[in-house]
C-alpha atoms as a PDB file:
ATOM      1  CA  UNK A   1     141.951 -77.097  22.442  1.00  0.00           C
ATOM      2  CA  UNK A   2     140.747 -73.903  21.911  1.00  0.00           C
ATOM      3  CA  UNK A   3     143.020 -70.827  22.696  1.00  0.00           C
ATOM      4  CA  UNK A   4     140.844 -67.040  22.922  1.00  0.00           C
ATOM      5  CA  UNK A   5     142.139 -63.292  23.084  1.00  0.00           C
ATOM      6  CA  UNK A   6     139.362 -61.909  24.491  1.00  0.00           C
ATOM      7  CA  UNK A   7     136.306 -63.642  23.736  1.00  0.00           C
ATOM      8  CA  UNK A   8     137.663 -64.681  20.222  1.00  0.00           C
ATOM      9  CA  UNK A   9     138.816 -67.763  19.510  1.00  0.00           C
ATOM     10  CA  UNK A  10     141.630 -67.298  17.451  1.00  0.00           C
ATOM     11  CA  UNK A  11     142.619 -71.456  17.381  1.00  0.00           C
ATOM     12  CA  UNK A  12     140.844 -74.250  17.953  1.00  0.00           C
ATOM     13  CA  UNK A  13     142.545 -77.718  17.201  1.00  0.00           C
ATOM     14  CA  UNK A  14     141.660 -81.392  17.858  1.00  0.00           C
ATOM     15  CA  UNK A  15     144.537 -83.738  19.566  1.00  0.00           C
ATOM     16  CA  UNK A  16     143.858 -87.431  21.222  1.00  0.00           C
ATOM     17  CA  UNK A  17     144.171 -88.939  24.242  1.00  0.00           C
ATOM     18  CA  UNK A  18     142.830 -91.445  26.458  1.00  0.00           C
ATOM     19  CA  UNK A  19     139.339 -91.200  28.593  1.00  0.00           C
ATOM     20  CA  UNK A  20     141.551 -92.193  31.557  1.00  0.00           C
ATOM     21  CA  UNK A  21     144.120 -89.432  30.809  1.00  0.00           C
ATOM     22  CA  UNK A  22     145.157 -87.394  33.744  1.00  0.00           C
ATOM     23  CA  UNK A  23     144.830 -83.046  33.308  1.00  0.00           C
ATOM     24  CA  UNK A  24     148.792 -83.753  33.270  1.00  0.00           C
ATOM     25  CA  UNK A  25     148.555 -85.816  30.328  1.00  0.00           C
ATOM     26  CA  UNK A  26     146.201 -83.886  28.528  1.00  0.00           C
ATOM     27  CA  UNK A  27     148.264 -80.783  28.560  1.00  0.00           C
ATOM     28  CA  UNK A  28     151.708 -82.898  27.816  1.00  0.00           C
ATOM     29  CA  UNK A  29     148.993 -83.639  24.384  1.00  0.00           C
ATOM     30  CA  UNK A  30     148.251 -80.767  23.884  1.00  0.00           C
ATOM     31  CA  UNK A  31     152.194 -79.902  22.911  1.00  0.00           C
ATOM     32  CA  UNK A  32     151.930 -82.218  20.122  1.00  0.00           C
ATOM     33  CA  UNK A  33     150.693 -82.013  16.881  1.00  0.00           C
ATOM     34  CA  UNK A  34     147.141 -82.124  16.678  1.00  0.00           C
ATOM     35  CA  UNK A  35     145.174 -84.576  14.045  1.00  0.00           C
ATOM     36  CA  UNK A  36     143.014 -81.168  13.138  1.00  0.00           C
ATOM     37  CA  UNK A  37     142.733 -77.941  12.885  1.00  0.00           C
ATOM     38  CA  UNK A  38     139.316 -76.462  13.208  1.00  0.00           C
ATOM     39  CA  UNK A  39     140.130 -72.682  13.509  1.00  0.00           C
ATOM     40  CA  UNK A  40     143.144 -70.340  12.648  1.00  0.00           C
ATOM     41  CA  UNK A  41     142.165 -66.987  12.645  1.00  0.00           C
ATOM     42  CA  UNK A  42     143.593 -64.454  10.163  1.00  0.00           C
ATOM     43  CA  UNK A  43     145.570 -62.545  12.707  1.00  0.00           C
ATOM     44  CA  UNK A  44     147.393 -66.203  13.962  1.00  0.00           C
ATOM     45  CA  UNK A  45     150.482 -65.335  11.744  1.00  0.00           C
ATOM     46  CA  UNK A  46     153.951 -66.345  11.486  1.00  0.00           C
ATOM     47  CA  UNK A  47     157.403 -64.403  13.233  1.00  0.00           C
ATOM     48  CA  UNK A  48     158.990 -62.881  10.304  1.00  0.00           C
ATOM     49  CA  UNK A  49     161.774 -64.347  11.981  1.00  0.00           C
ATOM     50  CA  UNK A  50     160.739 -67.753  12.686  1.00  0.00           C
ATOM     51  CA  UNK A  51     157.923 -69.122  10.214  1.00  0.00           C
ATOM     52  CA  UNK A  52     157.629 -72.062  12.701  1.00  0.00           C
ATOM     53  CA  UNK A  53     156.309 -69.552  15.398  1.00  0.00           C
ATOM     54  CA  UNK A  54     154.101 -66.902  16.295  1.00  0.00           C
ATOM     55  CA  UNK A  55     154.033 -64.965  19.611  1.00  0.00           C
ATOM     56  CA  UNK A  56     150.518 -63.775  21.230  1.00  0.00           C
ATOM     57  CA  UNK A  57     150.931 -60.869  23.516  1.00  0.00           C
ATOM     58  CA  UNK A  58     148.574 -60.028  25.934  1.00  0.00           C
ATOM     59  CA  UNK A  59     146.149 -62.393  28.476  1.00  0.00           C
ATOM     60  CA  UNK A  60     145.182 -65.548  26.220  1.00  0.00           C
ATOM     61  CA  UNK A  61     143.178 -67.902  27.335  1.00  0.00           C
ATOM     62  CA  UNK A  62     143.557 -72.199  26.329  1.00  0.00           C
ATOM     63  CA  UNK A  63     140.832 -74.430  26.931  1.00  0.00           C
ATOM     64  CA  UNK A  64     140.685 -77.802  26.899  1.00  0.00           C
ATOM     65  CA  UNK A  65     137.583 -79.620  26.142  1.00  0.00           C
ATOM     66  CA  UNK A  66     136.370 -83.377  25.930  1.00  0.00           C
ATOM     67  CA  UNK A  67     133.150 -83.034  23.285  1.00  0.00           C
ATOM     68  CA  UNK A  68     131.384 -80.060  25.052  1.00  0.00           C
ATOM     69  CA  UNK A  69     132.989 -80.350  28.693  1.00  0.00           C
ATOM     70  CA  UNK A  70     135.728 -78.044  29.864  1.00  0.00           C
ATOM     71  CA  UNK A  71     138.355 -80.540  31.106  1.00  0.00           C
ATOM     72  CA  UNK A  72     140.817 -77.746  32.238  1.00  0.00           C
ATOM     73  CA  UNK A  73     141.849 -74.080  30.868  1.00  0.00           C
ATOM     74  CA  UNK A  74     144.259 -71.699  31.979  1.00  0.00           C
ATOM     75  CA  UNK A  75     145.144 -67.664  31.124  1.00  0.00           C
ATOM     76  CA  UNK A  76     148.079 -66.866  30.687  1.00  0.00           C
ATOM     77  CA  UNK A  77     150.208 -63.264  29.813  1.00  0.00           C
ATOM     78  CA  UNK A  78     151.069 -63.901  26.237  1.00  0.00           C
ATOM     79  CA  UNK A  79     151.848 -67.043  24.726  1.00  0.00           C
ATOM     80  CA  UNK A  80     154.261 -69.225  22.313  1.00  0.00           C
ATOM     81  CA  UNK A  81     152.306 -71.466  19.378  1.00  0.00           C
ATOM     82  CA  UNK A  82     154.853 -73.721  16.998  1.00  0.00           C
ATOM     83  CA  UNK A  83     153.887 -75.546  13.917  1.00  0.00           C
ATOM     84  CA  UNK A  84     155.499 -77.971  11.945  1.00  0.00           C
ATOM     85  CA  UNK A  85     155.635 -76.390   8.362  1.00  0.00           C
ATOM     86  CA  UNK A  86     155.595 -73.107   7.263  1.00  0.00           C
ATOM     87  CA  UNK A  87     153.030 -74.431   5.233  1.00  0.00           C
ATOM     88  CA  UNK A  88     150.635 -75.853   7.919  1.00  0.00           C
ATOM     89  CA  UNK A  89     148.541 -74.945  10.523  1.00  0.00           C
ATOM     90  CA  UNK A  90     149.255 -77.502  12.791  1.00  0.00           C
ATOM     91  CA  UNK A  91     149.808 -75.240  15.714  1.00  0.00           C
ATOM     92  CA  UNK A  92     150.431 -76.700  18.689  1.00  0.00           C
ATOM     93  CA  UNK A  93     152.252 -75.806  22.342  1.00  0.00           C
ATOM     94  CA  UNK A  94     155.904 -75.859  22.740  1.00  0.00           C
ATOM     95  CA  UNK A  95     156.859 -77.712  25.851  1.00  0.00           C
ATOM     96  CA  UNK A  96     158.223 -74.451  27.845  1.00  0.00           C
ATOM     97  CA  UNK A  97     154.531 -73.291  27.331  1.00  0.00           C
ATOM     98  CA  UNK A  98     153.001 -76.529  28.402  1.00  0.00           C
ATOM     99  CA  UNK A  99     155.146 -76.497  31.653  1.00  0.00           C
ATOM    100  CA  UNK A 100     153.571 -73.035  32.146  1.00  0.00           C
ATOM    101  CA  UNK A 101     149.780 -74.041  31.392  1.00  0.00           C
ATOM    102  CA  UNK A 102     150.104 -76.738  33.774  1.00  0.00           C
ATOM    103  CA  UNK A 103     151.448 -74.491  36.539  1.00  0.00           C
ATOM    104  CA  UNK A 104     148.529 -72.067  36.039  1.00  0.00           C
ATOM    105  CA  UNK A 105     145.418 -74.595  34.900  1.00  0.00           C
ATOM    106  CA  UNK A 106     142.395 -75.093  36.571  1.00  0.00           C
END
């Protein structure tokens, strides 16, 4: 998953499914935490409130790929990432912002 403001990708993490996964299923993945993280950019940070959370404002765009292929993607008007930890970069989708990805996907 790879998720862009602008034309800067500013995550990019790794999650599993199955080849036979449906776009559905995919996206419920992609709300889970992923086996790697490829990509945090430095201005991904924490809510002073809520070390668990950061909030993206603006259009931001999440792709999903399979190897090089785009399996689905969708832009969306700001956007909710959770980790874990305060400690990790495990970020990942909540599941109110996976309902809205899959409303909005390609």
């Amino acid at each position: 998953m790879e998720v862009l403001q602008g034309d800067v990708v500013i995550l990019a993490t790794m999650f599993d499914v199955s080849d036979r996964s449906t776009v559905s299923e995919i996206w419920d993945a992609a709300g889970e935490k992923p086996f790697s993280t490829e990509v945090v950019a430095p201005t991904l940070v924490a809510s002073k409130e809520s070390p668990l959370k950061t909030e993206l404002s603006g259009p931001v765009e999440i792709r999903i790929l399979h190897t090089t292929s785009l399996e689905t993607s969708v832009t969306l008007t700001g956007l909710i990432l959770v980790r874990t930890t305060s400690e990790s970069e495990d970020w990942h989708l909540p599941v109110s912002e996976v309902r809205r990805a899959k409303k909005g996907a390609l």
